[in-house]
Every structure is written in structure tokens, then in C-alpha cells.
Protein backbone atom coordinates (compact mmCIF):
# COMPACT_ATOMS: atom_id res chain seq x y z
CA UNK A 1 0.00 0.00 0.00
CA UNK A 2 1.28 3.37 -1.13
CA UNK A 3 -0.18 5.74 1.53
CA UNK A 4 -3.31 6.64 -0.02
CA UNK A 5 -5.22 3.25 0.32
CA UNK A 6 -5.95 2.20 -3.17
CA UNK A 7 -4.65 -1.37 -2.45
CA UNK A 8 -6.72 -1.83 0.27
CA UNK A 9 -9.95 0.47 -1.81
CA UNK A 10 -9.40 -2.55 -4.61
CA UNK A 11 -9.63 -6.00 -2.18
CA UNK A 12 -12.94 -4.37 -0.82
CA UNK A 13 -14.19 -3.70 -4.28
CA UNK A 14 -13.40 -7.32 -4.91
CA UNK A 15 -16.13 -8.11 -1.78
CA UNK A 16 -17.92 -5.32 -1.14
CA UNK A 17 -20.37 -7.35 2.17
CA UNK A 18 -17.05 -9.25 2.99
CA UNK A 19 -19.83 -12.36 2.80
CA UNK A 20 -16.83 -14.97 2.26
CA UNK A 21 -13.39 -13.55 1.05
CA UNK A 22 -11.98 -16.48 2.21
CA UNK A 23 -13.93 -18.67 0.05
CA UNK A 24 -15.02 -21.20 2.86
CA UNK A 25 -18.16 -22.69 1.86
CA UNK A 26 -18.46 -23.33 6.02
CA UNK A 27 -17.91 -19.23 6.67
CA UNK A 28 -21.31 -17.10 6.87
CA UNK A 29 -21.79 -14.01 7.91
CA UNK A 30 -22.64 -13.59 11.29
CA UNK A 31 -26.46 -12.39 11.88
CA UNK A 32 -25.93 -10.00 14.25
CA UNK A 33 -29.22 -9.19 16.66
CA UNK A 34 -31.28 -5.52 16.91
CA UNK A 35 -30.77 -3.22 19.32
CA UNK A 36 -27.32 -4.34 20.17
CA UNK A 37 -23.86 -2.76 20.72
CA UNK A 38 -21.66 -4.15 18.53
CA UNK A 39 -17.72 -3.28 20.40
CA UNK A 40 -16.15 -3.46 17.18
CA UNK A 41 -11.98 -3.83 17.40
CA UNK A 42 -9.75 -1.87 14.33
CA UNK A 43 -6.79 -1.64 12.73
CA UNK A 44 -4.16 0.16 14.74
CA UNK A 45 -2.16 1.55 11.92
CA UNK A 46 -2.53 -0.52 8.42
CA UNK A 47 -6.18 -0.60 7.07
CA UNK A 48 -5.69 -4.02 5.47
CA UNK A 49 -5.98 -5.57 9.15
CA UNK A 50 -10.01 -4.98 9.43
CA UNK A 51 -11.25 -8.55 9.29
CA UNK A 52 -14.24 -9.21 6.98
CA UNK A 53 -16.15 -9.57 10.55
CA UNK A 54 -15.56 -6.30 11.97
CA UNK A 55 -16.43 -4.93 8.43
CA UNK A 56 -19.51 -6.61 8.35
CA UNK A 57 -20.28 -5.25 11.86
CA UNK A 58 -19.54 -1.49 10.93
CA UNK A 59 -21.70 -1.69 7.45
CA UNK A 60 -24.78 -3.45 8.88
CA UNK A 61 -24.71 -0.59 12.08
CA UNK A 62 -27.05 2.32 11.85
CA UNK A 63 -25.10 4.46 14.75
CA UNK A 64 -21.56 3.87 14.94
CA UNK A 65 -19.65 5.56 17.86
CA UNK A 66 -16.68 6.73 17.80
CA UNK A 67 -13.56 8.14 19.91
CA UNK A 68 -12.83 10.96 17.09
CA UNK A 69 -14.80 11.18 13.44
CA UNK A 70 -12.17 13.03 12.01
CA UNK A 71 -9.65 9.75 12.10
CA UNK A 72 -12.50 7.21 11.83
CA UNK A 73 -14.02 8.45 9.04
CA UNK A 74 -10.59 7.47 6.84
CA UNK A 75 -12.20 4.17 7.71
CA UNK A 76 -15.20 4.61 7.20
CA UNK A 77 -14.57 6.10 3.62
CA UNK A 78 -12.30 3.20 2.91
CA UNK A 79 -15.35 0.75 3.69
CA UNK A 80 -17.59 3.35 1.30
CA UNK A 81 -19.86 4.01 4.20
CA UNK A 82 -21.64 7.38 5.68
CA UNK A 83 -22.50 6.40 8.86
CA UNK A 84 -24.27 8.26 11.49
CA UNK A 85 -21.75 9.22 13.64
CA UNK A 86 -21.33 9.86 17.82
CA UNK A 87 -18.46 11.17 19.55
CA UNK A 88 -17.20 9.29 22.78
CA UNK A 89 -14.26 10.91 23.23
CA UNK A 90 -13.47 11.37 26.72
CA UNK A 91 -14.76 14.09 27.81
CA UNK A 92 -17.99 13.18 26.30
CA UNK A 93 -18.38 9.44 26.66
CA UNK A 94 -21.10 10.26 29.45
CA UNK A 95 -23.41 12.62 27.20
CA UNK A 96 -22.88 10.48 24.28
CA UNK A 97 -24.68 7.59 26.28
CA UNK A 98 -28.47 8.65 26.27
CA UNK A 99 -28.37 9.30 22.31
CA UNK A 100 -26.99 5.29 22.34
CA UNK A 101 -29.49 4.03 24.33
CA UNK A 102 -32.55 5.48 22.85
CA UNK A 103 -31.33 4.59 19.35
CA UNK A 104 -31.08 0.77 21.00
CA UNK A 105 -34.92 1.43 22.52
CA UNK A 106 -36.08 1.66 18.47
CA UNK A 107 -34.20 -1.48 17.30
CA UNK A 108 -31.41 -0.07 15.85
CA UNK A 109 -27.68 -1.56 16.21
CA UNK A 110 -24.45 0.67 17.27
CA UNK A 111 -21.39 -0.35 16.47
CA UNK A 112 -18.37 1.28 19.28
CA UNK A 113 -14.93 1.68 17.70
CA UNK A 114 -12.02 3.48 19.05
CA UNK A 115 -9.08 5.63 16.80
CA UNK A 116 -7.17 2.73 16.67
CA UNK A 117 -7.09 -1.23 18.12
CA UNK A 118 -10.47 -2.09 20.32
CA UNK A 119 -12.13 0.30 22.45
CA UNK A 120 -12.78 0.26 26.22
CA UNK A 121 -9.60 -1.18 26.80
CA UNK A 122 -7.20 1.96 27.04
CA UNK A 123 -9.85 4.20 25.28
CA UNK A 124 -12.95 5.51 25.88
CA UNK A 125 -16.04 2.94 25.36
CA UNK A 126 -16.54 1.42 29.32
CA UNK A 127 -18.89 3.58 30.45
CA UNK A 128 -21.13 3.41 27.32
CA UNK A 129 -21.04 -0.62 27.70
CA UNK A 130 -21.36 -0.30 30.98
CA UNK A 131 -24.98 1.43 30.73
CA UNK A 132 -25.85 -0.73 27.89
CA UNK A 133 -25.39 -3.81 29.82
CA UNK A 134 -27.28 -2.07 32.78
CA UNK A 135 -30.75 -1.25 30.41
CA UNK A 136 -30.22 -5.17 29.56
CA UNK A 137 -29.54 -4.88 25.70
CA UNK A 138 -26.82 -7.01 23.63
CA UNK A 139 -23.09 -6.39 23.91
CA UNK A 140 -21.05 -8.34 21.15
CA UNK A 141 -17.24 -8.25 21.20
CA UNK A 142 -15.66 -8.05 17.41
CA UNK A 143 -12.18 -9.46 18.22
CA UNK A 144 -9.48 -7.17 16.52
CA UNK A 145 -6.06 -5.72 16.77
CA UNK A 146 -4.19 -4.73 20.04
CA UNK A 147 -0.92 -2.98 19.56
CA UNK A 148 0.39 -4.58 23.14
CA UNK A 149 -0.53 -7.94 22.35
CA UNK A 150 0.88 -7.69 18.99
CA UNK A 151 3.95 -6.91 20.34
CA UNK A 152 4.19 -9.30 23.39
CA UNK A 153 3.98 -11.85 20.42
CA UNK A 154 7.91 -10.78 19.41
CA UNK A 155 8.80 -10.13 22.08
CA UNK A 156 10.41 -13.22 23.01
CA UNK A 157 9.32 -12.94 26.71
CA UNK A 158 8.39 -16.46 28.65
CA UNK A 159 4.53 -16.89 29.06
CA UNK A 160 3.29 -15.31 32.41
CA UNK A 161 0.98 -12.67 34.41
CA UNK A 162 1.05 -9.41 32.00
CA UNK A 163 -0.16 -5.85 33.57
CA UNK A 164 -1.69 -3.42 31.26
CA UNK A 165 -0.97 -0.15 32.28
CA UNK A 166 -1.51 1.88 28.88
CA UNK A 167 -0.08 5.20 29.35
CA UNK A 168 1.98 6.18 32.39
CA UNK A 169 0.53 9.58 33.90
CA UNK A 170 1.02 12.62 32.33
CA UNK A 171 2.75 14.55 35.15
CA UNK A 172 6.11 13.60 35.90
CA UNK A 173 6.07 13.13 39.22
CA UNK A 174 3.41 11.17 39.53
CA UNK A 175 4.39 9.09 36.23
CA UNK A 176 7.57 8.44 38.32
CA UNK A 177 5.46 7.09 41.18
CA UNK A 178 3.33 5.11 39.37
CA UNK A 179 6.35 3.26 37.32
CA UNK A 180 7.98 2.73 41.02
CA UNK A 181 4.98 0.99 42.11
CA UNK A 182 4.81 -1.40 39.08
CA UNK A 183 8.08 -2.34 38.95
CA UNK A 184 7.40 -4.42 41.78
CA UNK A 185 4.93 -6.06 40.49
CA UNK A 186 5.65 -9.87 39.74
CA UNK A 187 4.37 -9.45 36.20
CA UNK A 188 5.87 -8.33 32.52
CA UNK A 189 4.54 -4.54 32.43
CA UNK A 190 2.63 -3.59 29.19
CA UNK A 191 2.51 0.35 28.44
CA UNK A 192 1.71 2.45 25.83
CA UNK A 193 3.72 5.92 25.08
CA UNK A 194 3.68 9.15 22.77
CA UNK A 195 6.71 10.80 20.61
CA UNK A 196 6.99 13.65 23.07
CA UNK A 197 7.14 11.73 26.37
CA UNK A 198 8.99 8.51 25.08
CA UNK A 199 12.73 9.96 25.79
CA UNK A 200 11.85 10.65 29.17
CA UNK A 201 9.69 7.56 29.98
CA UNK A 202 12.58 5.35 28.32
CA UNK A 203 15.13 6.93 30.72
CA UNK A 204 12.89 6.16 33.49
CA UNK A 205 13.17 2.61 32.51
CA UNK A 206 16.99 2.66 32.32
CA UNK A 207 17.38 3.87 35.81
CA UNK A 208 15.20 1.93 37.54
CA UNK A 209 14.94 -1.61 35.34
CA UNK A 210 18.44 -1.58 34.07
CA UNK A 211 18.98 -5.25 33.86
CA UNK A 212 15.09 -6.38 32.61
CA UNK A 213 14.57 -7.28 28.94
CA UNK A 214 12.33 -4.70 27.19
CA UNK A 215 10.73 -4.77 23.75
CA UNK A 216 10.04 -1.48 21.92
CA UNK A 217 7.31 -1.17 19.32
CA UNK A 218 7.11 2.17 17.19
CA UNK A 219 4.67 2.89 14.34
CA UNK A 220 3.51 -1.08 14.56
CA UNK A 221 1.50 -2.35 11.37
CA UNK A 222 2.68 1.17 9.66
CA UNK A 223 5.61 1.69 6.64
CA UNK A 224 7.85 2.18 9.29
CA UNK A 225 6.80 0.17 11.98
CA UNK A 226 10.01 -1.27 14.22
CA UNK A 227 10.39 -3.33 17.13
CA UNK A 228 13.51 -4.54 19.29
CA UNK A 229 14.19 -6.47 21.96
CA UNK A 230 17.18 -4.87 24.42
CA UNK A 231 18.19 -4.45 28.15
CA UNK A 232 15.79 -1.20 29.73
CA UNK A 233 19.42 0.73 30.25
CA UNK A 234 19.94 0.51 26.29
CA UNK A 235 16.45 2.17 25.62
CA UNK A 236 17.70 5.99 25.62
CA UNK A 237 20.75 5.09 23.34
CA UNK A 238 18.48 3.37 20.45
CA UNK A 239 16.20 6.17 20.11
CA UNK A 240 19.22 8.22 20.05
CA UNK A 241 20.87 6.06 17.24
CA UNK A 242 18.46 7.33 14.76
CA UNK A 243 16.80 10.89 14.16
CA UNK A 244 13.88 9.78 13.41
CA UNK A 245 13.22 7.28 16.61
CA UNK A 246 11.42 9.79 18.77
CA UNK A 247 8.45 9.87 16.16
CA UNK A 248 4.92 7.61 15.89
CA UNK A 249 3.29 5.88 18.48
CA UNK A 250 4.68 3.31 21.24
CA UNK A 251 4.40 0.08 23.14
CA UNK A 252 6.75 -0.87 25.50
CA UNK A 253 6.53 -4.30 26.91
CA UNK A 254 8.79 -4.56 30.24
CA UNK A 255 9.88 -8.03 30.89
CA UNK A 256 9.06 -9.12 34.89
CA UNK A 257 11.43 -8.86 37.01
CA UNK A 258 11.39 -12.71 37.93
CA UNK A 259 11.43 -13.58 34.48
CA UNK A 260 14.76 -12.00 34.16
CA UNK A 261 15.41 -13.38 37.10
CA UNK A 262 15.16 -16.90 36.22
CA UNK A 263 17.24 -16.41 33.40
CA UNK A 264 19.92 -14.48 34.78
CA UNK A 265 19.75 -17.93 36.91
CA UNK A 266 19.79 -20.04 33.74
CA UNK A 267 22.76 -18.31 32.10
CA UNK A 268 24.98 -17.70 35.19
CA UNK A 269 24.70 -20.49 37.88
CA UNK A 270 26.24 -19.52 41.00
CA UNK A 271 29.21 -20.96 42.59
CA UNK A 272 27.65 -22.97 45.22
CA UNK A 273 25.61 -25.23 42.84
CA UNK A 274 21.68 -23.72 43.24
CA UNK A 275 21.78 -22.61 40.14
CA UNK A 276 20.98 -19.13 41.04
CA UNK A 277 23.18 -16.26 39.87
CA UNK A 278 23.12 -12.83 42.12
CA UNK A 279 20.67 -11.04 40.60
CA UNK A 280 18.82 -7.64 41.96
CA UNK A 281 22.14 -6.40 42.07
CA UNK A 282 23.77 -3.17 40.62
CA UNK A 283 26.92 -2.37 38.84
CA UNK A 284 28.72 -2.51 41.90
CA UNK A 285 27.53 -6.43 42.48
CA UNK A 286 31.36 -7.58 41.58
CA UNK A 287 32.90 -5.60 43.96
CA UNK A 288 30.34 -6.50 47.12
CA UNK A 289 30.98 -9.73 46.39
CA UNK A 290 35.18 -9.51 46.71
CA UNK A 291 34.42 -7.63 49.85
CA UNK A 292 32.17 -10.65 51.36
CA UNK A 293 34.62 -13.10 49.99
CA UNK A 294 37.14 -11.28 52.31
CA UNK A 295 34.83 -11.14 55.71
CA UNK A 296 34.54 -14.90 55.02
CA UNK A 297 37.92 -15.78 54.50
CA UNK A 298 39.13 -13.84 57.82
CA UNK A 299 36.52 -16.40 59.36
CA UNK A 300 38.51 -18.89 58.54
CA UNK A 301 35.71 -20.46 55.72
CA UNK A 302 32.80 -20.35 59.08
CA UNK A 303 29.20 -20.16 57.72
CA UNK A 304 28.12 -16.86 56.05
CA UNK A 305 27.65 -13.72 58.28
CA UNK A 306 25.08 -11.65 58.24
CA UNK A 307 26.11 -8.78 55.65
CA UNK A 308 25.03 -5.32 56.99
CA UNK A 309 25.19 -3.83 53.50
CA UNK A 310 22.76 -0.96 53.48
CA UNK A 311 23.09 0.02 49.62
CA UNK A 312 20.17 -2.14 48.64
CA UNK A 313 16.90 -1.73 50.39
CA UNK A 314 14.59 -5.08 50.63
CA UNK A 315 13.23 -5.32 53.65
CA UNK A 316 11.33 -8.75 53.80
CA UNK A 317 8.72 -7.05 56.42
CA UNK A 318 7.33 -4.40 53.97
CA UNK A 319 9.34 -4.37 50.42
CA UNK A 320 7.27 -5.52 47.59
CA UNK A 321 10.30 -6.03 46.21
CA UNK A 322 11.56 -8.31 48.78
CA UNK A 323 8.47 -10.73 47.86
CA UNK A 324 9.49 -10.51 44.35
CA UNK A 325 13.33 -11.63 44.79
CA UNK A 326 11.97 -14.22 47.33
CA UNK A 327 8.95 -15.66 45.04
CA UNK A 328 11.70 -15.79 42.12
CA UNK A 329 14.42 -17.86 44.47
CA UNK A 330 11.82 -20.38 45.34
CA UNK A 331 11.21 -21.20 41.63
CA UNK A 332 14.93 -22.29 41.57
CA UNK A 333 15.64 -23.50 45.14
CA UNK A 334 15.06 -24.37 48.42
CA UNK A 335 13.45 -22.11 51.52
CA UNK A 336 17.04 -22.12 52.84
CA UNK A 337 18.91 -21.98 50.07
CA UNK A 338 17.02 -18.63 48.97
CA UNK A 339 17.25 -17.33 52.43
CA UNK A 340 20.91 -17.18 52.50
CA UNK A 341 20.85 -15.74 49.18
CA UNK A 342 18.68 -12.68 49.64
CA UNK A 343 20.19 -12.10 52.80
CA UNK A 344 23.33 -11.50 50.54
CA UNK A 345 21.61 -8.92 48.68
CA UNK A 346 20.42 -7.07 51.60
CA UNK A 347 20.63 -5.73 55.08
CA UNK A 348 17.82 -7.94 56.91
CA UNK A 349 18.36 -11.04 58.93
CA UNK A 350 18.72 -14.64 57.14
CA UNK A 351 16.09 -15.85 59.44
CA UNK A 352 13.79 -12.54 58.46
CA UNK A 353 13.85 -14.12 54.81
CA UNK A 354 13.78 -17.80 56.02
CA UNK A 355 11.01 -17.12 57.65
CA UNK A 356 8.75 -14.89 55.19
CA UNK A 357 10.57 -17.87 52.58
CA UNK A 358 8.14 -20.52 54.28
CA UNK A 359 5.46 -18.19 54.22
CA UNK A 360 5.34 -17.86 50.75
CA UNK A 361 5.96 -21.57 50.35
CA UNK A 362 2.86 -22.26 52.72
CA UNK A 363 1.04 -19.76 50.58
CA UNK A 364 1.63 -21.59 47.36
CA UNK A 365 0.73 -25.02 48.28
């Protein structure tokens, strides 16, 4: 496709009602009921995406709701319709509601579409099926593109708990908050970011998830969509390798931090056979380590003293941190064996993490 859709304009001539362009004799078009909201998902960036369902949805809608006409109506045109159309944009999702639900009262079918990718998910469009659902009418779900999903799909990452966040507050204080609070969550982080925040969200990232696997999209589905897959603390330097990185629309898909725990584990196996490497550690983690080495050596090789290290915080008591390192440890090794280890890594008791170890083991039973 050139830019100006003709390629995609010519496969819809070739089907206008998208009955069967697959040529299935088994594949009918869906009869979808009156009166019902049709939550219709779209491309997020190349037209030719729309599946023959979701096109069948939007032509065979009377009222079709929308976050902004002005981009859904390139859509719209491409599909050769002329819709009535409602704006649910944020600010008026709530008075766009009573127009929905009296068109739904006289039998006629909506259709709910976001700019881009399906709505209600980090767009407007809850509220409106909210109410729906509450006057008792039909909600159908038209399965369609999802920019963090797509991604997550190359990104490589091991199968596990995912948190959507979408975008990261727009203040950057409290954006800086919120990203400390997530980071300690035991799941890969999914976000979504525009060109004029994304330098500062990515060095963010680099400071505080350094070591954790992180896979960029940019422009996804577009002429020049990218993605990578890099260490957080690399982030700022590939925008910076290009002039023309700091442009489109992002995902970011943050690998967990017991994920990259695991494989730090898997890659460097630590000396005293676990098979755990010293992870949650900093640039300075090499030199700590000579200085315990010497503390045990002037013990004449005695068991492991407690290390009063106070330059990383993880507090088994309070740190949701501390439940992350711990929960990641017992995936590879023993209460005791992961006990001694975190006590390494902090400044709290070996029988503080032995203790909250069996906990968690109790707790997982």
C-alpha cells in the first residue's frame, strides 16, 4: 500500500459485504441481533488488518460511535460508508450515552470503535457498555487488533501474568510514582507511550529496570513500523541512534522482574551449585561480592555472616520487592537456600527471609 489506500480500496471492491473472502463454503456471515452494541476492534495503523467480521459489523450498524470522526471516518470512507456518527471521546463518553441508548430502545444496532485497536480497553467505550449492559440490551465483542498484544507476540518474553498499564501519567512526578509501584509487580509490564514523552519515559526505565529485557514497538503495522528487543538501560541510546526514533506511536513491553530473574539464573549459575546467579544487584555487584569473599575468608571459611550492606533496600517485612526476589528464588531453590541468598543482597536477617521464605511456600501449596 502506497499511503493513499488504493490497495486496500481494490480487495474491498473485490467483496464489497465481505460475505466470504476467504472462500469457505463453512464461513457465513454472522447475523448479528437488533438493538445491540456491537464493540467493534480496528486496525491500529494498516487498514488491510479490518477482518471481513468487523467490516460486516460497521456496514450493517445504523449508529456507529466513535472516539474521534475526524480519524475514523478514513475508515469509514475506505469501507464506502456514511454512517451516522457519535463522539465518545473522553470528555464526552457520558453525554454520548443517552443518544446510544434510545437509538437501542427503536431497534437499531451501534457499532463502538475506538481511533485505533479495540475500544474500552485503554480508550474511551466502558462507560457506554457499561450502561448498555445495565438497560439489559446485547453487547457483542468483534475481536481485533491490540498494539500490546501484537507486540508481546515478538517479544520473546516467557509466558506469564502481563499488567496493562496503557499510558503512564502525564505529570512527571506522579508518572515516576506510578512506574515505582509497578516495577514491583511480579508481572511483565505492558505500556503504551507518545513521541513527546517517550525519551523521558525510556530513561525512566533505564534507571530503575536496568537489567530487565524490554521490547520497543514504534509505528507497529505502519511503513515504518520497528520493534527490538534490548536491556531497559539501552532504551535511551536506540532512540538516540536514529533521528527519526522519537516519532509515531509506542508500546513498550517490560519483561518481569522474575522472568529476568530466572534467566539471569539459567545463564549464570552460581558458585555454590543452586543454580541461582546474584541477581537484583547493581553495577557494583562484583565488587560487594570480593568484599564478602574477604569477611569470610578472615573467618577462617565459618558459615556466612550476616552482611550489613545498606546500599540495597529489601526489607522482607514491607518491600514488595523483597516478595518478588523471594517468590523468584523459590522457583529455583530451596526455603534455605534462597534465604541465604537474599540475605546477601540485603541488610535484613537470614532468618527474616527464612522465615517470610516458608510463608510464601505455605502460601503456594
Amino acid at each position: 500500500m502506497d499511503g493513499s489506500g488504493k490497495v486496500f480500496l481494490m480487495s474491498l471492491e473485490v467483496n464489497p459485504h465481505w460475505a466470504n473472502p476467504l472462500g469457505l463454503e463453512a464461513q457465513r456471515p454472522q447475523h448479528f441481533p437488533a438493538a445491540s452494541l456491537l464493540v467493534v476492534g480496528t486496525p491500529i495503523g494498516n487498514l488491510s488488518d479490518l477482518s471481513p467480521r468487523a467490516a460486516q459489523a460497521l456496514t450493517e450498524s445504523s449508529l456507529l460511535a466513535c472516539e474521534d470522526p475526524r480519524v475514523s471516518r478514513k475508515l469509514f470512507d475506505a469501507l464506502g460508508l456514511r454512517p451516522r456518527l457519535l463522539s465518545i471521546e473522553q470528555h464526552r463518553e457520558a453525554q454520548s450515552i443517552p443518544d446510544i441508548l434510545e437509538h437501542l430502545r427503536q431497534g437499531g444496532r451501534c457499532a463502538l470503535i475506538s481511533d485505533a485497536g479495540t475500544p474500552a480497553i485503554s480508550d474511551p467505550g466502558h462507560r457506554v457498555v457499561q450502561a448498555v449492559r445495565s438497560e439489559g440490551f446485547v453487547v457483542i465483542p468483534i475481536p481485533g487488533p491490540s498494539a500490546f498484544v501484537a507486540l508481546a507476540s515478538v517479544s520473546g518474553f516467557s509466558p506469564g501474568p502481563i499488567w496493562f498499564e496503557g499510558f503512564l501519567p502525564q505529570r512527571e512526578q506522579a508518572a515516576s510514582t506510578r512506574l515505582e509501584r509497578l516495577l514491583g509487580l511480579n508481572a511483565h509490564l505492558a505500556l503504551y507511550e507518545a513521541p513527546h514523552r517517550i525519551t523521558k519515559t525510556a530513561a525512566m526505565l533505564a534507571a530503575r529496570a536496568p537489567l530487565r529485557k524490554l521490547c520497543i514497538g514504534r509505528e507497529l503495522t505502519k511503513r515504518f513500523e520497528e520493534s527490538a528487543v534490548m536491556l531497559a538501560k539501552d532504551l535511551p541510546d536506540w532512540l538516540m541512534a536514529q533521528s527519526h526514533r522519537d516519532r509515531g506511536e509506542f508500546a513498550l513491553f517490560l519483561e518481569s522482574e522474575r522472568s529476568a530473574f530466572v534467566a539471569r539464573c539459567d545463564k549464570s549459575p552460581d558458585s555454590d551449585g543452586s543454580g541461582a546467579s546474584h541477581a537484583f544487584t547493581d553495577q557494583n555487584e562484583g565488587q560487594r561480592a570480593d568484599q564478602t569473599k574477604g569477611q569470610r575468608a578472615d573467618q577462617n571459611e565459618g558459615p556466612p555472616a550476616e552482611d550489613t550492606s545498606e546500599d540495597v533496600e529489601l526489607s522482607p517485612s514491607y518491600s514488595i520487592q523483597g516478595r518478588a526476589l523471594l517468590e523468584a528464588l523459590l522457583a529455583v531453590m530451596a526455603p534455605a537456600q534462597a534465604a541465604r541468598l537474599a540475605q546477601r543482597l540485603s541488610k535484613d536477617r537470614k532468618t527474616d527471609w527464612y522465615q517470610m521464605a516458608m510463608q510464601l511456600k505455605s502460601e503456594n501449596q
